[in-house]
N, C-alpha and C. Protein backbone atom coordinates (compact mmCIF):
# COMPACT_ATOMS: atom_id res chain seq x y z
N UNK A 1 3.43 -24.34 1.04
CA UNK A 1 3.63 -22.91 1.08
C UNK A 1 2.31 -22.23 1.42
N UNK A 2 2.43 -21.23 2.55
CA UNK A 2 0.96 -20.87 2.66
C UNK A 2 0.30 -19.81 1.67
N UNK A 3 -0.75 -19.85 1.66
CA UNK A 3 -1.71 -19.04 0.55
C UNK A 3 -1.41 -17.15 0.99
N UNK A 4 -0.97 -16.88 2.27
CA UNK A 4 -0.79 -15.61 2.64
C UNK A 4 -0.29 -15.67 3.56
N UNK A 5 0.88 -14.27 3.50
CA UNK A 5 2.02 -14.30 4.54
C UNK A 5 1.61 -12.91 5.75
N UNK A 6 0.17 -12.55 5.34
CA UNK A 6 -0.14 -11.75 6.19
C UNK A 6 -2.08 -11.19 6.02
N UNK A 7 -2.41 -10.59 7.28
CA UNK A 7 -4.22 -10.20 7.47
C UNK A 7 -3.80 -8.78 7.38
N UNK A 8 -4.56 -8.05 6.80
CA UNK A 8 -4.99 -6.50 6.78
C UNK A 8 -6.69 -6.24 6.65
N UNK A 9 -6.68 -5.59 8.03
CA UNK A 9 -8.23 -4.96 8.30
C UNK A 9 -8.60 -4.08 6.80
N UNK A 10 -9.64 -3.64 5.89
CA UNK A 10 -9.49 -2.52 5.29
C UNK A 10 -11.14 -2.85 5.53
N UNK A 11 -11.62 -1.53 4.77
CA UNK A 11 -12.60 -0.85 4.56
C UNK A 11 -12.98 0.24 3.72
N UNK A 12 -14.33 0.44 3.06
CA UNK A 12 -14.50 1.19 2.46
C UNK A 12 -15.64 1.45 1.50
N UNK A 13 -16.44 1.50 0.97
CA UNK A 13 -17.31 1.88 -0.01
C UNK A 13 -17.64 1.28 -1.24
N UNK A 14 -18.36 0.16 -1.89
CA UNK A 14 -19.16 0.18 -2.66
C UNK A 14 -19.15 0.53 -3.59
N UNK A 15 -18.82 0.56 -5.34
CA UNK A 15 -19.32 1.49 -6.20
C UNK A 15 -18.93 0.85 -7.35
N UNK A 16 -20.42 1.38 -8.70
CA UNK A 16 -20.48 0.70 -9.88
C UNK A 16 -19.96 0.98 -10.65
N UNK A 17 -19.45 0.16 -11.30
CA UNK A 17 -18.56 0.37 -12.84
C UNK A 17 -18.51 -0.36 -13.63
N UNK A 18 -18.96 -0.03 -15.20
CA UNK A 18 -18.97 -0.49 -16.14
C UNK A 18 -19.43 -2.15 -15.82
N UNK A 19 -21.06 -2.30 -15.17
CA UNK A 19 -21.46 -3.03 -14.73
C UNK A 19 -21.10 -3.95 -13.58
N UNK A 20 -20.09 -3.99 -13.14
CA UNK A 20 -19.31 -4.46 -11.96
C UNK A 20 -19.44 -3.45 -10.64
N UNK A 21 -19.72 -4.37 -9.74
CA UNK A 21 -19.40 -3.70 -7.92
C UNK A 21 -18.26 -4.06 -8.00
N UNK A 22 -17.43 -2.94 -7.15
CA UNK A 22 -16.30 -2.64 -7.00
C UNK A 22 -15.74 -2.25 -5.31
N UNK A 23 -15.10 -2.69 -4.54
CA UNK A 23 -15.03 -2.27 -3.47
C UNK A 23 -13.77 -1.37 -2.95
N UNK A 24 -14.25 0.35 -3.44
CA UNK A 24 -13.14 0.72 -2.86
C UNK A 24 -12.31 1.21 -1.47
N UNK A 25 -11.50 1.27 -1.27
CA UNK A 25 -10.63 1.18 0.00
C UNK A 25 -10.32 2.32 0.25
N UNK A 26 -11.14 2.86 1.52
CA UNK A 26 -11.05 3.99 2.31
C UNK A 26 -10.00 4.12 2.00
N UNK A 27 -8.42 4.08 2.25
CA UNK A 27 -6.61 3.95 2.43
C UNK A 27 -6.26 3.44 1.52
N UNK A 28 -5.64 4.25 0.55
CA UNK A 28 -4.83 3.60 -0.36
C UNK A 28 -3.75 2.32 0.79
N UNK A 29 -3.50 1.75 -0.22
CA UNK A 29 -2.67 0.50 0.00
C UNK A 29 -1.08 1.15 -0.64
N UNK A 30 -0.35 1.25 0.42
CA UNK A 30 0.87 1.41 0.09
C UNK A 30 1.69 0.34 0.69
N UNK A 31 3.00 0.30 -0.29
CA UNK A 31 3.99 -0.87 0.12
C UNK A 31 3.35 -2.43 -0.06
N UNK A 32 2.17 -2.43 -0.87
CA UNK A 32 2.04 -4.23 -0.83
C UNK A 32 1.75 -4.45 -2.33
N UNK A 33 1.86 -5.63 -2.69
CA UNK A 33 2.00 -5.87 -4.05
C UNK A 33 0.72 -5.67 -4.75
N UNK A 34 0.82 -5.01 -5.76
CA UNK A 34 -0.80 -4.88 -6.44
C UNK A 34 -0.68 -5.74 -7.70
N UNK A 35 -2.25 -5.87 -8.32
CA UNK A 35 -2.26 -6.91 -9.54
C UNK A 35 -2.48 -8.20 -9.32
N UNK A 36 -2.56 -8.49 -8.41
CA UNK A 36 -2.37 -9.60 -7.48
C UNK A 36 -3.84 -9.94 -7.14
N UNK A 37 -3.76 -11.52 -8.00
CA UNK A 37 -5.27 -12.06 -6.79
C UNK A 37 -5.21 -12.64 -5.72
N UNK A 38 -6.12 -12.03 -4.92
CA UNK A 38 -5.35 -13.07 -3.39
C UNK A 38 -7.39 -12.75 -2.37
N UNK A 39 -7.73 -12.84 -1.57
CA UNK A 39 -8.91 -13.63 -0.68
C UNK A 39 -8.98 -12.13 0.11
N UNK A 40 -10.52 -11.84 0.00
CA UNK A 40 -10.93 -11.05 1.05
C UNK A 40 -12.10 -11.69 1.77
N UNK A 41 -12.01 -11.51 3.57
CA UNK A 41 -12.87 -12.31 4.26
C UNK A 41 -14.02 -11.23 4.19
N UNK A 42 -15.02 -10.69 3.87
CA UNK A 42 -15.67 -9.82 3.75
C UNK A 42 -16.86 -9.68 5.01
N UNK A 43 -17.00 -8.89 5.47
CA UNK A 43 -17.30 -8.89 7.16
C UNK A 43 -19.32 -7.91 6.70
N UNK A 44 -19.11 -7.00 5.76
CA UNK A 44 -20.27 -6.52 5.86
C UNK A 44 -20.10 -5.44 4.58
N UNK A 45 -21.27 -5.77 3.81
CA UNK A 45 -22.89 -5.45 4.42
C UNK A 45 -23.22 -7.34 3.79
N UNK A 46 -22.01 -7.97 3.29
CA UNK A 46 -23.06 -9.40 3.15
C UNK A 46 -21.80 -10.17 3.66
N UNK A 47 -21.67 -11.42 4.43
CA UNK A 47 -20.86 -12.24 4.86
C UNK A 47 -20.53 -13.22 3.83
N UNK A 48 -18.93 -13.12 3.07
CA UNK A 48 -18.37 -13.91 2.38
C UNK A 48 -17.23 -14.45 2.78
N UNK A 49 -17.08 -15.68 3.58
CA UNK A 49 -15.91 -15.86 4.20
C UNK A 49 -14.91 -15.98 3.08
N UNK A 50 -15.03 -16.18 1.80
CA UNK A 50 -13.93 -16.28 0.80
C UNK A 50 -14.09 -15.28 -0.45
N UNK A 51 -13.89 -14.43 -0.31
CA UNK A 51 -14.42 -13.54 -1.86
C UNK A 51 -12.90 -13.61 -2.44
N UNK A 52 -12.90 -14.20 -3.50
CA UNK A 52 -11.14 -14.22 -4.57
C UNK A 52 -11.38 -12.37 -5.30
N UNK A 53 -10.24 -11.78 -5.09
CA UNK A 53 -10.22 -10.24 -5.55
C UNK A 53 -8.94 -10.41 -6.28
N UNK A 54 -8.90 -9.11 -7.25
CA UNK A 54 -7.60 -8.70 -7.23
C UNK A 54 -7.10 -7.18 -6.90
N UNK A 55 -6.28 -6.90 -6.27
CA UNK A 55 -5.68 -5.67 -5.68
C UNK A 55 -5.38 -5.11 -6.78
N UNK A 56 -6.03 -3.82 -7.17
CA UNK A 56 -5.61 -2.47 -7.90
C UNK A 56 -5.57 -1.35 -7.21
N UNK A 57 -4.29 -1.13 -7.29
CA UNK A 57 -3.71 0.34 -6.33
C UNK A 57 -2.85 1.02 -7.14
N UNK A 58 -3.68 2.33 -7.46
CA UNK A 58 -3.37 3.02 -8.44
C UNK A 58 -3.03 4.20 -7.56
N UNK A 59 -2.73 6.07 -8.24
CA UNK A 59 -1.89 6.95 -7.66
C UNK A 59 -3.00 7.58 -6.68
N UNK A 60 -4.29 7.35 -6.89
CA UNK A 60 -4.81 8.13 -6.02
C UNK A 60 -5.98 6.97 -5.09
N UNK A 61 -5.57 5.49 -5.42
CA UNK A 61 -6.17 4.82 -4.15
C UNK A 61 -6.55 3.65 -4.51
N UNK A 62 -6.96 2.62 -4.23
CA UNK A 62 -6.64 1.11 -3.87
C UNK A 62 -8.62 0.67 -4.52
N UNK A 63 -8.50 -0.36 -5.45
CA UNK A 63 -9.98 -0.77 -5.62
C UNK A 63 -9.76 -2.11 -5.45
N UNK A 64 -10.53 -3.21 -4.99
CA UNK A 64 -10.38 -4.67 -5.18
C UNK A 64 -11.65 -5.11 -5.40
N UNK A 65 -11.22 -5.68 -6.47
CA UNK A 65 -12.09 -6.21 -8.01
C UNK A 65 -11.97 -7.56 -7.75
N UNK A 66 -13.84 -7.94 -7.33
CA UNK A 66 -13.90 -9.43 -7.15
C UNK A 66 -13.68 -10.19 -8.08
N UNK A 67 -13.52 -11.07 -8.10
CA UNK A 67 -13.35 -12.44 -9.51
C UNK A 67 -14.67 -12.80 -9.74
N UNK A 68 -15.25 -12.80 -8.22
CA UNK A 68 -16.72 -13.55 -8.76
C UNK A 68 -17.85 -12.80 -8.65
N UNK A 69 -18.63 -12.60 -9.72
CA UNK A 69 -20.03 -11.48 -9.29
C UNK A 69 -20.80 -12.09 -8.44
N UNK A 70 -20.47 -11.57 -6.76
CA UNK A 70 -21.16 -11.99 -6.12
C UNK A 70 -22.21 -10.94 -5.05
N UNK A 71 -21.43 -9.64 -5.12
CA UNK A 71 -22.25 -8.28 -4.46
C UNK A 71 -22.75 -7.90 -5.43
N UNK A 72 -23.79 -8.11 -4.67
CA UNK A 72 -25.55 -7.17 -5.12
C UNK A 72 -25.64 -6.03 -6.10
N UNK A 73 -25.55 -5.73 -7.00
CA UNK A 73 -25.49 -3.85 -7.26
C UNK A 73 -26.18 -2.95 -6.93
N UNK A 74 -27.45 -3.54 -6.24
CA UNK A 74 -28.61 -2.44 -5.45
C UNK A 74 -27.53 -2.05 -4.34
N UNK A 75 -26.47 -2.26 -3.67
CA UNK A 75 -25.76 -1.98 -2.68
C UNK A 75 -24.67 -0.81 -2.54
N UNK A 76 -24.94 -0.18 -3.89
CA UNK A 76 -23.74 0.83 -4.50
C UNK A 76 -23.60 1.53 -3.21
N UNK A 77 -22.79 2.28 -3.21
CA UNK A 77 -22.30 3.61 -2.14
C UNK A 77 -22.53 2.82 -0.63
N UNK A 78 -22.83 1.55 -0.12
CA UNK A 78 -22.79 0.93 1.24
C UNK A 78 -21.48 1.01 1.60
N UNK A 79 -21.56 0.94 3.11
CA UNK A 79 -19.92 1.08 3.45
C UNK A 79 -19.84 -0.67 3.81
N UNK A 80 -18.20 -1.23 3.36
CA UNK A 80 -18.18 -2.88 3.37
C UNK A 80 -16.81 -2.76 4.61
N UNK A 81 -16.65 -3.68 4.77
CA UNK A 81 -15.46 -4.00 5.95
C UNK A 81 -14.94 -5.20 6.00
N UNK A 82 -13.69 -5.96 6.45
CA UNK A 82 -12.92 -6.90 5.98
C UNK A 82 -11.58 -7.55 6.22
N UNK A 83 -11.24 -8.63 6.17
CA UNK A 83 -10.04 -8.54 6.51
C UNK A 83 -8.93 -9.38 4.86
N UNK A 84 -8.64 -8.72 4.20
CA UNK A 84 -7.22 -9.03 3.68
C UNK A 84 -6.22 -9.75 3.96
N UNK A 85 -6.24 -10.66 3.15
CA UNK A 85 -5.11 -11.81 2.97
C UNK A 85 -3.84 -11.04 1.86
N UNK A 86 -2.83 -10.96 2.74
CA UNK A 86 -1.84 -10.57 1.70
C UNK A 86 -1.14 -11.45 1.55
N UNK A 87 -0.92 -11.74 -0.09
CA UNK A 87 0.13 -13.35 -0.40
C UNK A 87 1.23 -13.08 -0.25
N UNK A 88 2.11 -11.83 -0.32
CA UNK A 88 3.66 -11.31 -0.54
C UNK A 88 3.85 -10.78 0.95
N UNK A 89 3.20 -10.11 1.76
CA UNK A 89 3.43 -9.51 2.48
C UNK A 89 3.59 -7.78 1.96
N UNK A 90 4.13 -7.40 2.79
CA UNK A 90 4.82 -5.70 2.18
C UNK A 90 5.89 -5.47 1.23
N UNK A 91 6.33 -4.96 0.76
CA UNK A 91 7.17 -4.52 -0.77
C UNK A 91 7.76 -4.09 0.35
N UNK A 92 9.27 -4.13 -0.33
CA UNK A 92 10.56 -3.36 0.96
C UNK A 92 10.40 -1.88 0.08
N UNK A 93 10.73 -0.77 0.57
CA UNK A 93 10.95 0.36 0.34
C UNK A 93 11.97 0.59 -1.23
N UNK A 94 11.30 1.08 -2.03
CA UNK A 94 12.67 1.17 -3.07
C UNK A 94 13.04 2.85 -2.86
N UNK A 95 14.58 2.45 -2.72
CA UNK A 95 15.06 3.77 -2.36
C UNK A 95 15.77 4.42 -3.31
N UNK A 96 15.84 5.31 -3.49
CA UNK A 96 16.20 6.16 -4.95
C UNK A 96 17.92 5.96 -5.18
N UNK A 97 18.78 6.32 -6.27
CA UNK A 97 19.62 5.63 -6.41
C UNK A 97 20.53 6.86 -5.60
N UNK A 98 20.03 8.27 -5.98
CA UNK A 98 20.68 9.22 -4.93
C UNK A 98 20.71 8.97 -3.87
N UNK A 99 19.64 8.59 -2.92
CA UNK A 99 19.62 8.39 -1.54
C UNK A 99 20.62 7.25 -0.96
N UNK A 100 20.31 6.34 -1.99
CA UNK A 100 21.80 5.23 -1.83
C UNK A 100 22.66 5.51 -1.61
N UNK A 101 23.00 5.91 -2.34
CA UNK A 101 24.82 6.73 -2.91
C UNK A 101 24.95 7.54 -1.69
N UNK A 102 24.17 8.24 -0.90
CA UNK A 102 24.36 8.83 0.16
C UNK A 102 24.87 8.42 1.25
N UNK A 103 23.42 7.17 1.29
CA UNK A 103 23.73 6.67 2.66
C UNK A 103 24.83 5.88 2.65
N UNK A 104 25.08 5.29 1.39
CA UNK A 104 26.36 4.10 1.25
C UNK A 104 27.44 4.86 1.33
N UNK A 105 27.91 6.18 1.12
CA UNK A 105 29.03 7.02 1.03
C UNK A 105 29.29 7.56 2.56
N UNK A 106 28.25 7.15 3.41
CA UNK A 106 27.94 8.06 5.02
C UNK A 106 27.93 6.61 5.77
N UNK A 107 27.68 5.29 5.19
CA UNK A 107 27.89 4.35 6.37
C UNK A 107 26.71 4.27 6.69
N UNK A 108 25.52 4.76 6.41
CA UNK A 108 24.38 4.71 6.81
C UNK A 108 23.15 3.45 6.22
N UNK A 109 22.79 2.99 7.12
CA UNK A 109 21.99 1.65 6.60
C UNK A 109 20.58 2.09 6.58
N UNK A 110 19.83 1.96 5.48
CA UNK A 110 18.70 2.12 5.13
C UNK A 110 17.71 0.76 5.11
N UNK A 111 18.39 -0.58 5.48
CA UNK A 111 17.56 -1.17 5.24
C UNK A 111 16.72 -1.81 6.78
N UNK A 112 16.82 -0.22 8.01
CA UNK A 112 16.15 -0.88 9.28
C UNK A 112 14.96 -0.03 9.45
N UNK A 113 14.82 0.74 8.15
CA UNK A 113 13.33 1.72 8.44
C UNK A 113 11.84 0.97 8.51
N UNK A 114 10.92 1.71 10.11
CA UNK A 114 9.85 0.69 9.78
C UNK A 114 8.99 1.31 8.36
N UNK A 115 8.40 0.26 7.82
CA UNK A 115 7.24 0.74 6.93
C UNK A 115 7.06 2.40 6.90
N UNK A 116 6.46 2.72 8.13
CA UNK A 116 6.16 4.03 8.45
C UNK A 116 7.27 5.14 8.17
N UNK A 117 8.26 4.92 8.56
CA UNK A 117 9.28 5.88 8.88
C UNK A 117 9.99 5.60 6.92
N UNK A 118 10.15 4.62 6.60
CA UNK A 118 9.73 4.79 5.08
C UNK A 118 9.42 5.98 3.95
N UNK A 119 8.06 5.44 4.53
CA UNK A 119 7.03 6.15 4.10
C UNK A 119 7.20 7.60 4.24
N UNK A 120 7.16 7.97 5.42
CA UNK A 120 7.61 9.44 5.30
C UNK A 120 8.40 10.05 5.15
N UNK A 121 9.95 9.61 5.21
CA UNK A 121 11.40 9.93 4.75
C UNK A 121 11.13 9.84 2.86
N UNK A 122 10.18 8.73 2.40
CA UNK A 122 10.40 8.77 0.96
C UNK A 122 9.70 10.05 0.45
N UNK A 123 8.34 9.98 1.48
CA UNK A 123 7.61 11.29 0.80
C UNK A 123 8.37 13.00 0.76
N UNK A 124 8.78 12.99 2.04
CA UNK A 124 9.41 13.87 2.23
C UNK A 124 11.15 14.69 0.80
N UNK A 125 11.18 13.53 0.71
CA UNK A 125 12.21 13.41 -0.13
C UNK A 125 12.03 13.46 -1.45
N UNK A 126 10.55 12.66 -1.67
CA UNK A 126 9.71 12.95 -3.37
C UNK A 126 9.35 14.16 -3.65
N UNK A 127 8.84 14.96 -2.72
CA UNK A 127 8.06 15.88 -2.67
C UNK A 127 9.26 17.29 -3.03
N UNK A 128 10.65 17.31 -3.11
CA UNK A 128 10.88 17.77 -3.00
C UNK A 128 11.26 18.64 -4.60
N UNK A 129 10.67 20.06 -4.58
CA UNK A 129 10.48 20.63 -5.87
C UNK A 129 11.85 20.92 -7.05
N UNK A 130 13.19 20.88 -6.43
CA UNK A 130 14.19 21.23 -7.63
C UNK A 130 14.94 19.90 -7.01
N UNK A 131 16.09 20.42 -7.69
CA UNK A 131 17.40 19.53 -7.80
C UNK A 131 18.02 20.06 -6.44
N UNK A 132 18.31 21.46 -6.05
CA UNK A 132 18.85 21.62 -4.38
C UNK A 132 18.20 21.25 -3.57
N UNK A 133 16.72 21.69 -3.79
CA UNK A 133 15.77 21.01 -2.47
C UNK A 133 16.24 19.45 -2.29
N UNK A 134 16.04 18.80 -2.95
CA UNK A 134 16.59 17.26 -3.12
C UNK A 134 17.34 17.10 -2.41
N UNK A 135 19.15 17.78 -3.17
CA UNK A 135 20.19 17.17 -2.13
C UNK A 135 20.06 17.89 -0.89
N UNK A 136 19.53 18.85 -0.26
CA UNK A 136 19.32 19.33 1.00
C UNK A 136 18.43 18.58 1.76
N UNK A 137 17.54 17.94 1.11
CA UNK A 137 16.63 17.03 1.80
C UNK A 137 17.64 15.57 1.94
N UNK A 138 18.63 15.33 1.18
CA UNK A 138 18.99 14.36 1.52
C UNK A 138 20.08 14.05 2.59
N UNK A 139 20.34 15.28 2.32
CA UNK A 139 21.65 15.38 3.69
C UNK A 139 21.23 15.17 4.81
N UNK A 140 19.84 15.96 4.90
CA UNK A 140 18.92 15.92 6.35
C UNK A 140 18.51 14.65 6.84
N UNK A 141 18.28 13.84 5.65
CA UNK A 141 17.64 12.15 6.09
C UNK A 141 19.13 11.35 6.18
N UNK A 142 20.15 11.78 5.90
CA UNK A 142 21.63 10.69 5.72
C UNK A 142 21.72 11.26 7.46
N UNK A 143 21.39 12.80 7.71
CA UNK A 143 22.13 13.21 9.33
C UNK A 143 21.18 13.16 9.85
N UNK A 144 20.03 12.89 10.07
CA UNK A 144 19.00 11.97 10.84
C UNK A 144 19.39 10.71 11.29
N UNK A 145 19.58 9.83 10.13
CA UNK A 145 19.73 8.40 10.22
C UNK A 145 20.92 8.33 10.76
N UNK A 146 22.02 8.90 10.61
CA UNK A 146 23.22 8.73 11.06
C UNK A 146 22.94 9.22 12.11
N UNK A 147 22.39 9.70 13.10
CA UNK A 147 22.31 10.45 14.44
C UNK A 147 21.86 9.31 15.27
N UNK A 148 21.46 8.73 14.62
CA UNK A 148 20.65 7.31 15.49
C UNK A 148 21.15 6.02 15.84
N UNK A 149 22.31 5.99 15.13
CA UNK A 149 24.01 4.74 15.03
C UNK A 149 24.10 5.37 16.24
């Protein structure tokens, strides 16, 4: 079984905590499994072809916490760069149980959205402030998606 079912470029910044370097990620990490230890090839400011991390992606952005103290702490605030081994790949979209009930009541299949289009149909749809905004937002994404059958 291989060790990772996928590479992600990331990047980002440097920074100390509670005695630990910490490397956080310009882009939160959405859709991939967090908690998770899995291999960053680390490209710069020091060359580690194997650094073991674990992915913490929390609500406002993504830190990966080496296993091994191996960056410098004179290096705080440097910008680092990299490529990511993801062991799971991407998380499928979890879609709300309303939006289901929608699309399953309309014939509409939710499970051909890319990542992206996801992403912004869910936000669009989270974001939305009452209980009418909601089902009005949902009608709009069931007669979207259905426009496209």
């Amino acid at each position: 079984m291989p060790r990772h079912t996928g590479e992600l470029a990331v990047h980002g910044h440097l920074q100390q905590r509670e005695g630990e370097t910490l490397l956080v990620v310009d882009e939160r990490l959405s859709g991939h499994d967090t908690f998770l230890s899995t291999t960053l090839h680390l490209e710069q400011p020091v060359h580690v072809p194997e650094l073991p991390v674990r992915i913490l992606t929390f609500d406002d952005g993504t830190v990966l916490s080496p296993l091994d103290p191996v960056l410098p702490q004179e290096r705080t605030g440097e910008e680092w760069s990299g490529t990511l081994l993801i062991p799971h790949g991407a998380r499928p979209p979890a879609i709300p149980g309303d939006l289901a009930q929608a699309a399953a009541e309309a014939g509409v299949d939710t499970g051909g959205w890319s990542p992206a289009e996801a992403r912004h149909l869910l936000t669009f749809l989270g974001e939305a402030g009452s209980a009418s905004v909601r089902t009005e937002r949902i009608g709009m994404i069931i007669t979207a998606l259905g426009d496209r059958s």
